[in-house]
PDB file of N, CA and C in Angstrom:
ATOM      1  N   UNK A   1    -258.730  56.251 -13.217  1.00  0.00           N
ATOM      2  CA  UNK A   1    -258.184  55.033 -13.761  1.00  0.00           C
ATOM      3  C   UNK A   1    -256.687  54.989 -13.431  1.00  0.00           C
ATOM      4  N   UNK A   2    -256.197  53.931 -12.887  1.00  0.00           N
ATOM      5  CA  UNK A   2    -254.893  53.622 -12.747  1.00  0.00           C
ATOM      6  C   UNK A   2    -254.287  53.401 -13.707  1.00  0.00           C
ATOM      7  N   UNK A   3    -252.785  53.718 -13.671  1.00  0.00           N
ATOM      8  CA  UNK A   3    -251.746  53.555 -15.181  1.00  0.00           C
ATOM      9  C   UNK A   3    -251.130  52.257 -14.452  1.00  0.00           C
ATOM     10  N   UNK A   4    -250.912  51.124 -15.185  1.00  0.00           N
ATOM     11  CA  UNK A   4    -250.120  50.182 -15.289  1.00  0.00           C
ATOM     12  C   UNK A   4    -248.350  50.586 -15.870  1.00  0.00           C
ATOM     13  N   UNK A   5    -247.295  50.142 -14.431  1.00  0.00           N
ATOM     14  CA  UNK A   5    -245.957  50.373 -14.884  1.00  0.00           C
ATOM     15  C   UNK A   5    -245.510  49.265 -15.441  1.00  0.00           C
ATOM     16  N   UNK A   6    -244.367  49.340 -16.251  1.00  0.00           N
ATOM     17  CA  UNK A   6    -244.304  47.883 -16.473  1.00  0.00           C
ATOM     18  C   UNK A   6    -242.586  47.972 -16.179  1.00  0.00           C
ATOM     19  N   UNK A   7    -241.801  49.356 -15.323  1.00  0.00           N
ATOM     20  CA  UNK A   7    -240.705  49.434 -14.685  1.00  0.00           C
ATOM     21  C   UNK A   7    -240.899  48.528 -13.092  1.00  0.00           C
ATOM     22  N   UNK A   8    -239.414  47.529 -12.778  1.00  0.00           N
ATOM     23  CA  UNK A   8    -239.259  46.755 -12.159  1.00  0.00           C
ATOM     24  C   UNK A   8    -239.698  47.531 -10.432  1.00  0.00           C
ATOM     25  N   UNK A   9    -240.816  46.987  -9.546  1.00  0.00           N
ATOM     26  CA  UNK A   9    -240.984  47.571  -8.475  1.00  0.00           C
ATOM     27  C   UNK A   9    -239.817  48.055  -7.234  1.00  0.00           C
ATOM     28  N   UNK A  10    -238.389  47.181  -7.179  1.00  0.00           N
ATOM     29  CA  UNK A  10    -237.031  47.293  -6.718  1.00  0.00           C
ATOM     30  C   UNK A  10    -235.746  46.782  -7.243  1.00  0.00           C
ATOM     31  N   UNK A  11    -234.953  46.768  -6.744  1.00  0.00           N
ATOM     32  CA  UNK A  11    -234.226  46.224  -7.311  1.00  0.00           C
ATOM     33  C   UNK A  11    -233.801  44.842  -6.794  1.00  0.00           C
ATOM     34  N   UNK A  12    -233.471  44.377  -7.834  1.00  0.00           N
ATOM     35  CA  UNK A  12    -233.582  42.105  -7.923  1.00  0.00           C
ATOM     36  C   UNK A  12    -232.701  41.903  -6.576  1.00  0.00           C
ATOM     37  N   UNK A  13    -232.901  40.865  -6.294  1.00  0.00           N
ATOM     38  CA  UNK A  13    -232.395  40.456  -5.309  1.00  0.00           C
ATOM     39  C   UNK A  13    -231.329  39.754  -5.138  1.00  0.00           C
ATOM     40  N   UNK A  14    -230.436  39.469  -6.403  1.00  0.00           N
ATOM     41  CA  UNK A  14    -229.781  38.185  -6.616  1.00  0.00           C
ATOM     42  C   UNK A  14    -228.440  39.581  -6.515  1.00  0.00           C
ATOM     43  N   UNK A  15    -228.514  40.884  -6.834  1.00  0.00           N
ATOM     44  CA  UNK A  15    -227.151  41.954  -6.591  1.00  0.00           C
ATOM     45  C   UNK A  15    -227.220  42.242  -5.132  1.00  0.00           C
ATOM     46  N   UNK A  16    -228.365  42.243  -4.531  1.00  0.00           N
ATOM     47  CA  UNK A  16    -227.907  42.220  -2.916  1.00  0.00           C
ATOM     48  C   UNK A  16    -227.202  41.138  -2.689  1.00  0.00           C
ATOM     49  N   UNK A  17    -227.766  39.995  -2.915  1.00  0.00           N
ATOM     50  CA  UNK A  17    -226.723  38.434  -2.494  1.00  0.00           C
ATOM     51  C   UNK A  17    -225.680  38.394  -2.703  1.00  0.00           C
ATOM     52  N   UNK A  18    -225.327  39.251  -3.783  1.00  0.00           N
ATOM     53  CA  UNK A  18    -223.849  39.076  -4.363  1.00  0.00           C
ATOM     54  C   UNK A  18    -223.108  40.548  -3.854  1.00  0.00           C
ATOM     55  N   UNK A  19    -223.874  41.757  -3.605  1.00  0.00           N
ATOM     56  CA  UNK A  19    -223.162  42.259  -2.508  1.00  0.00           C
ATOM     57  C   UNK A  19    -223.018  42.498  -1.326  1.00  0.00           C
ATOM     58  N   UNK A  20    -223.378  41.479  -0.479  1.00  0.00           N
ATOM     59  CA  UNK A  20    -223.740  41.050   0.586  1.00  0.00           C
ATOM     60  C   UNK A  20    -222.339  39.505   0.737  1.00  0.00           C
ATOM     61  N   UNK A  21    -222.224  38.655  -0.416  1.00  0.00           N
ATOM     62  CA  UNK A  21    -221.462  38.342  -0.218  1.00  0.00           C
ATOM     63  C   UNK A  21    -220.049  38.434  -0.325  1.00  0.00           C
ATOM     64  N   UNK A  22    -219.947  39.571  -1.061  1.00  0.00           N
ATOM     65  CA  UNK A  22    -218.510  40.039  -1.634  1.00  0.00           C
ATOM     66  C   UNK A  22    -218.414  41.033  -0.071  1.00  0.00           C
ATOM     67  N   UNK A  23    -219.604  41.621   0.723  1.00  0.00           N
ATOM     68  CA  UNK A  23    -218.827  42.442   1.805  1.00  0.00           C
ATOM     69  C   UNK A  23    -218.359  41.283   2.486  1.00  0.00           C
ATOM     70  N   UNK A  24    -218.715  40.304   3.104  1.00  0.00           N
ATOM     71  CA  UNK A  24    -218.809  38.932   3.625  1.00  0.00           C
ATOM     72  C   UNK A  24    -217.025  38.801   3.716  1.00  0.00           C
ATOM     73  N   UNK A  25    -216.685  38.825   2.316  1.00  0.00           N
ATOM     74  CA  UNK A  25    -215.075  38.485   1.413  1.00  0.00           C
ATOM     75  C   UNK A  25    -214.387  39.393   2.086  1.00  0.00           C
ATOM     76  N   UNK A  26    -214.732  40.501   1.883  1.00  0.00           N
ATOM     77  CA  UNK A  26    -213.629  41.530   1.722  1.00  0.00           C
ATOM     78  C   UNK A  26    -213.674  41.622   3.761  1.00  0.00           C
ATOM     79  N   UNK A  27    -214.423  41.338   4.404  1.00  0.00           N
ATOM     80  CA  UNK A  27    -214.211  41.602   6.091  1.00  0.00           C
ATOM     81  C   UNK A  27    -213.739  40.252   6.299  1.00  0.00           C
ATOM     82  N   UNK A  28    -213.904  39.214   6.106  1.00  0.00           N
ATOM     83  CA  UNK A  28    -213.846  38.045   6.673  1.00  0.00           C
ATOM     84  C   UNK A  28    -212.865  37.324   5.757  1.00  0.00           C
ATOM     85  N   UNK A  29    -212.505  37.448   4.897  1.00  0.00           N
ATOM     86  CA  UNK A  29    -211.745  36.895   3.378  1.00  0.00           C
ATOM     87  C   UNK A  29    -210.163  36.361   4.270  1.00  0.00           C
ATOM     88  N   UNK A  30    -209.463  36.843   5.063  1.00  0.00           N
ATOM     89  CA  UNK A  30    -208.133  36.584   5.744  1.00  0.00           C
ATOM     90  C   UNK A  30    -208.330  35.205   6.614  1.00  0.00           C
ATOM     91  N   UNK A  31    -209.557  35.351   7.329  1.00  0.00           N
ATOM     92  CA  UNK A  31    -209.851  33.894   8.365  1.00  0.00           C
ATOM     93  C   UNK A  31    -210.189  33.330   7.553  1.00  0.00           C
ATOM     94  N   UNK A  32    -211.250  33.574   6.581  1.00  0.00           N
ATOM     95  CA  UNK A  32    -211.403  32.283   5.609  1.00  0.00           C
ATOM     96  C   UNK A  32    -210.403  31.161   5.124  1.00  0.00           C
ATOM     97  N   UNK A  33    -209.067  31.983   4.573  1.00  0.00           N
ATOM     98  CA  UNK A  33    -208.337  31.416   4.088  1.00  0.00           C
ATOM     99  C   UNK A  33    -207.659  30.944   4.722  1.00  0.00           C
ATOM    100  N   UNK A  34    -207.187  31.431   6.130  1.00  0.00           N
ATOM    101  CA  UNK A  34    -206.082  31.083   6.794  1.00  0.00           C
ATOM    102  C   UNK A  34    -206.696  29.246   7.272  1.00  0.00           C
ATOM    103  N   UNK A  35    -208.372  29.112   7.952  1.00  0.00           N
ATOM    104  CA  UNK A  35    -209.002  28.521   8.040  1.00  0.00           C
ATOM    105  C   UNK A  35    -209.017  26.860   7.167  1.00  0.00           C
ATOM    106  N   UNK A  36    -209.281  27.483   5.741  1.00  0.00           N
ATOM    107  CA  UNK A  36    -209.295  26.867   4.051  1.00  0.00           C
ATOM    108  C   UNK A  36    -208.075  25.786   4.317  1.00  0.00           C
ATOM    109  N   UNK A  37    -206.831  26.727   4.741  1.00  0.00           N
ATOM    110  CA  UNK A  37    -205.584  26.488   4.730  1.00  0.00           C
ATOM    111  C   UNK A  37    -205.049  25.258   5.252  1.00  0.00           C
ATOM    112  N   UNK A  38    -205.499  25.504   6.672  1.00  0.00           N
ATOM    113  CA  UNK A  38    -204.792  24.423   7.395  1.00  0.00           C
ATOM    114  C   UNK A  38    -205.895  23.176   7.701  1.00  0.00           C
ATOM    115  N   UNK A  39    -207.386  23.367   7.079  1.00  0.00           N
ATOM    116  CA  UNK A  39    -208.860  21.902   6.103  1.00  0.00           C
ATOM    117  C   UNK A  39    -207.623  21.664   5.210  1.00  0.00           C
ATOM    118  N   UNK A  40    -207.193  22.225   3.919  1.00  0.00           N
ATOM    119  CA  UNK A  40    -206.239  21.656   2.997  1.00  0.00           C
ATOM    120  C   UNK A  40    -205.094  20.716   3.450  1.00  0.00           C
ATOM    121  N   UNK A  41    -204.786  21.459   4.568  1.00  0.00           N
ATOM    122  CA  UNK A  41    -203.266  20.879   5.072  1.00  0.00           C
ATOM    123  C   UNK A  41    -203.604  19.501   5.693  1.00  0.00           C
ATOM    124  N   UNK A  42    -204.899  19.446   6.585  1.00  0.00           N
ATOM    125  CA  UNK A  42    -205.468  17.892   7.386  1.00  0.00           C
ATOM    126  C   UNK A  42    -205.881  17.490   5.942  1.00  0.00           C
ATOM    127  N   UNK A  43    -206.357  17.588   5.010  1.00  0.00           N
ATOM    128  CA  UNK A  43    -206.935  16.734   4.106  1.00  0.00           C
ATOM    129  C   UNK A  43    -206.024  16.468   3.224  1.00  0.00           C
ATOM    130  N   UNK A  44    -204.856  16.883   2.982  1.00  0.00           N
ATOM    131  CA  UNK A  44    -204.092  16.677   2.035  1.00  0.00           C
ATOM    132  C   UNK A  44    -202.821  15.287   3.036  1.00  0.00           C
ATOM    133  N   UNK A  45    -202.991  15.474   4.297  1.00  0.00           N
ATOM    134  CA  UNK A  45    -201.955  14.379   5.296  1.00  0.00           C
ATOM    135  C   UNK A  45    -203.265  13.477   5.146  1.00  0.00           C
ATOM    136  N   UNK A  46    -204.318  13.126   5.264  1.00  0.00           N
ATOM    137  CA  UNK A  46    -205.423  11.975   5.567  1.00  0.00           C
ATOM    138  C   UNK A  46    -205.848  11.508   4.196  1.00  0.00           C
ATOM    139  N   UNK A  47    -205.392  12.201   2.877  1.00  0.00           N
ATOM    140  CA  UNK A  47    -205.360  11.423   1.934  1.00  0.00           C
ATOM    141  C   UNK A  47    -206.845  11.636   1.337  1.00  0.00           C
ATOM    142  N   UNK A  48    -207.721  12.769   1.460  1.00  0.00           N
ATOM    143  CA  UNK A  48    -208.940  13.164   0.972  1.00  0.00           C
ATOM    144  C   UNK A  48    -208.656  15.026   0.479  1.00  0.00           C
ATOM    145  N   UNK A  49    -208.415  13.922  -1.146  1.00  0.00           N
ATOM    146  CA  UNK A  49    -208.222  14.937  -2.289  1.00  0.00           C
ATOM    147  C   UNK A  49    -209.882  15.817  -2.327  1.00  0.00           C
ATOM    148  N   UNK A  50    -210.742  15.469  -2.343  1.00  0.00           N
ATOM    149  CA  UNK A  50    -211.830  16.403  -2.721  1.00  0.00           C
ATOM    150  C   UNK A  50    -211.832  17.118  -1.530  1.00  0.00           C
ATOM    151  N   UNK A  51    -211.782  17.164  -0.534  1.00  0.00           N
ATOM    152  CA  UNK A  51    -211.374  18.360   0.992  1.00  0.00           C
ATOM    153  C   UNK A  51    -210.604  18.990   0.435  1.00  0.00           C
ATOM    154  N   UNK A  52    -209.066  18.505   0.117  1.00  0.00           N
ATOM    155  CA  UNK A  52    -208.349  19.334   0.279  1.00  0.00           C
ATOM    156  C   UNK A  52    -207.879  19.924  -1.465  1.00  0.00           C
ATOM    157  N   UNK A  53    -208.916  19.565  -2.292  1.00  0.00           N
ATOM    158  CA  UNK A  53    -209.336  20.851  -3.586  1.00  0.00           C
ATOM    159  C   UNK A  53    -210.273  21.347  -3.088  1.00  0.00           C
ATOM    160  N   UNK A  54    -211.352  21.259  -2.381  1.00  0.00           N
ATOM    161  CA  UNK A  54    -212.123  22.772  -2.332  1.00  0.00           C
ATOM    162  C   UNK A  54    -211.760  23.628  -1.431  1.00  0.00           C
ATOM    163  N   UNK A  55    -211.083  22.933  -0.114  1.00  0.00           N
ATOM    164  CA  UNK A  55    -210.232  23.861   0.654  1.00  0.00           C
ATOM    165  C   UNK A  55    -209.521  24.738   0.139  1.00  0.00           C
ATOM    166  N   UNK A  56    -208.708  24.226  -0.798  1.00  0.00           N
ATOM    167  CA  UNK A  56    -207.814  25.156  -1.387  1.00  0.00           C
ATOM    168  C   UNK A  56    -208.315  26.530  -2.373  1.00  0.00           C
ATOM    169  N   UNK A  57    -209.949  26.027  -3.224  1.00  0.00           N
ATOM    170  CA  UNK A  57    -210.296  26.980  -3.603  1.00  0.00           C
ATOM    171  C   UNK A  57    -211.090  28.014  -2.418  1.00  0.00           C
ATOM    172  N   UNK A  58    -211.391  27.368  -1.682  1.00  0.00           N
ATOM    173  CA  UNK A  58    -211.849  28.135  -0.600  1.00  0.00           C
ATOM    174  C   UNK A  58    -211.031  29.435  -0.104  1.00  0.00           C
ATOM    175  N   UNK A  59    -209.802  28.524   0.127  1.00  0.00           N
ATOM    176  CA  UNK A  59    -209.132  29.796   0.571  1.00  0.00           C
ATOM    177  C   UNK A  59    -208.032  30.990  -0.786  1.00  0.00           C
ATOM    178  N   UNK A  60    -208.063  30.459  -1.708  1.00  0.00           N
ATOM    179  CA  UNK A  60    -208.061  31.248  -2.914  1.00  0.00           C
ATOM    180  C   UNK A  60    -209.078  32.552  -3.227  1.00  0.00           C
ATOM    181  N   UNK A  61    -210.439  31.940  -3.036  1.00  0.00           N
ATOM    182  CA  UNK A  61    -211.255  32.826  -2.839  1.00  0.00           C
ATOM    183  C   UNK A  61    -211.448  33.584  -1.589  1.00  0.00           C
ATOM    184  N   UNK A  62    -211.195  33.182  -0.671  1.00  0.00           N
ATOM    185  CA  UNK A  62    -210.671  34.364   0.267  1.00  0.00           C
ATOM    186  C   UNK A  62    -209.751  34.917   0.518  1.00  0.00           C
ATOM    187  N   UNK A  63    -208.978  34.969  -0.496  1.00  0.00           N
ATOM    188  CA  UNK A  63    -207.975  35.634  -0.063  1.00  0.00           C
ATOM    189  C   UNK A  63    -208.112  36.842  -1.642  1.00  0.00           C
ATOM    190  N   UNK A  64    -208.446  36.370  -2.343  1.00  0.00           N
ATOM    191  CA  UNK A  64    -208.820  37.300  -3.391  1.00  0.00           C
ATOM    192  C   UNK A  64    -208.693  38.783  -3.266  1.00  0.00           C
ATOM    193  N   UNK A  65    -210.266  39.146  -2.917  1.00  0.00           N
ATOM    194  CA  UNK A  65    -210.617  40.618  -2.326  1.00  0.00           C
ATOM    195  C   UNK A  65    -209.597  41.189  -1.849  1.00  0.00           C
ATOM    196  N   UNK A  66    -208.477  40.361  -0.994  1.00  0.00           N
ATOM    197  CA  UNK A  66    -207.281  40.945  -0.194  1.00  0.00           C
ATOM    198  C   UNK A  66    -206.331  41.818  -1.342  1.00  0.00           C
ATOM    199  N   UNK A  67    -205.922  40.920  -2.324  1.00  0.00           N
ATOM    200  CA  UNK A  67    -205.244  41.388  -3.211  1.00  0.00           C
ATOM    201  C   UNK A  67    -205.377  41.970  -4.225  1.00  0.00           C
ATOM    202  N   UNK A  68    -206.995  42.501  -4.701  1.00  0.00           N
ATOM    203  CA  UNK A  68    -207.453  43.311  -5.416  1.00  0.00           C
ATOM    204  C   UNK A  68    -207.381  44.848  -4.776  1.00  0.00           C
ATOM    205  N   UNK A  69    -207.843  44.402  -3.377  1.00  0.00           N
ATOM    206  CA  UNK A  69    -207.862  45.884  -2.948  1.00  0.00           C
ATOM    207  C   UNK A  69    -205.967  46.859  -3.008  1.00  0.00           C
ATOM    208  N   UNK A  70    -204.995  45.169  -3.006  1.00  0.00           N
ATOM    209  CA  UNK A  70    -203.763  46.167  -2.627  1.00  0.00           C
ATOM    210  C   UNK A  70    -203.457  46.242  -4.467  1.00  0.00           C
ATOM    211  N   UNK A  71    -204.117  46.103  -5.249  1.00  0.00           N
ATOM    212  CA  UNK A  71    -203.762  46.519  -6.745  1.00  0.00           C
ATOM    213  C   UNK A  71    -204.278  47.931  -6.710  1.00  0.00           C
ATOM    214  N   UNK A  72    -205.094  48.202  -6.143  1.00  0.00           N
ATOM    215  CA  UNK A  72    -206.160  49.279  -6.300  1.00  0.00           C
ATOM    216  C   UNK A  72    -206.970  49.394  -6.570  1.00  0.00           C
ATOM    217  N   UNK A  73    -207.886  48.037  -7.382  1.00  0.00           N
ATOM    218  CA  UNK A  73    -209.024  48.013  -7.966  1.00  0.00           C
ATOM    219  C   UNK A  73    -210.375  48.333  -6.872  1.00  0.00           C
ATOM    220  N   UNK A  74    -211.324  48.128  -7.485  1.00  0.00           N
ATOM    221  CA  UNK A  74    -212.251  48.280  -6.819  1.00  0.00           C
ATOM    222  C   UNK A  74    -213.054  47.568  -5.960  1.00  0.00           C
ATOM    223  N   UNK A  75    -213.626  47.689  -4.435  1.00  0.00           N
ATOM    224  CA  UNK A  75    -214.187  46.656  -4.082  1.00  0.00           C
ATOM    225  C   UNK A  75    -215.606  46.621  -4.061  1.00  0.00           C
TER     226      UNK A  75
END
């Protein structure tokens, strides 16, 4: 007779996505922003505020990881 587990068969998939996208950040996080930067800069001269707010969080968030790692925290 087989025993029924009722422990999870791997682990969820939604902490790979999220560390999968934080490696994503921390290699690519500098072009992102620099990128973010100068979408903000054309959208902020052409007068399209919603471009150039998510641009800007765009490149906020890439640039993040940059400055955690020079605090020391963890990546």
């Amino acid at each position: 007779m087989k025993a029924i587990s009722f422990k999870p068969a791997g682990t969820a998939q939604n902490f790979r996505i999220a560390e999968v996208f934080s490696k994503f950040l921390s290699n690519f996080g500098l072009h992102l922003a620099a990128i973010s930067a100068i979408v903000c800069y054309v959208a902020t001269i052409l007068d399209a505020d919603i471009i150039a707010s998510l641009a800007a969080f765009a490149a906020l968030a890439g640039i993040y990881p940059q400055t955690k790692f020079e605090k020391g925290g963890r990546s």
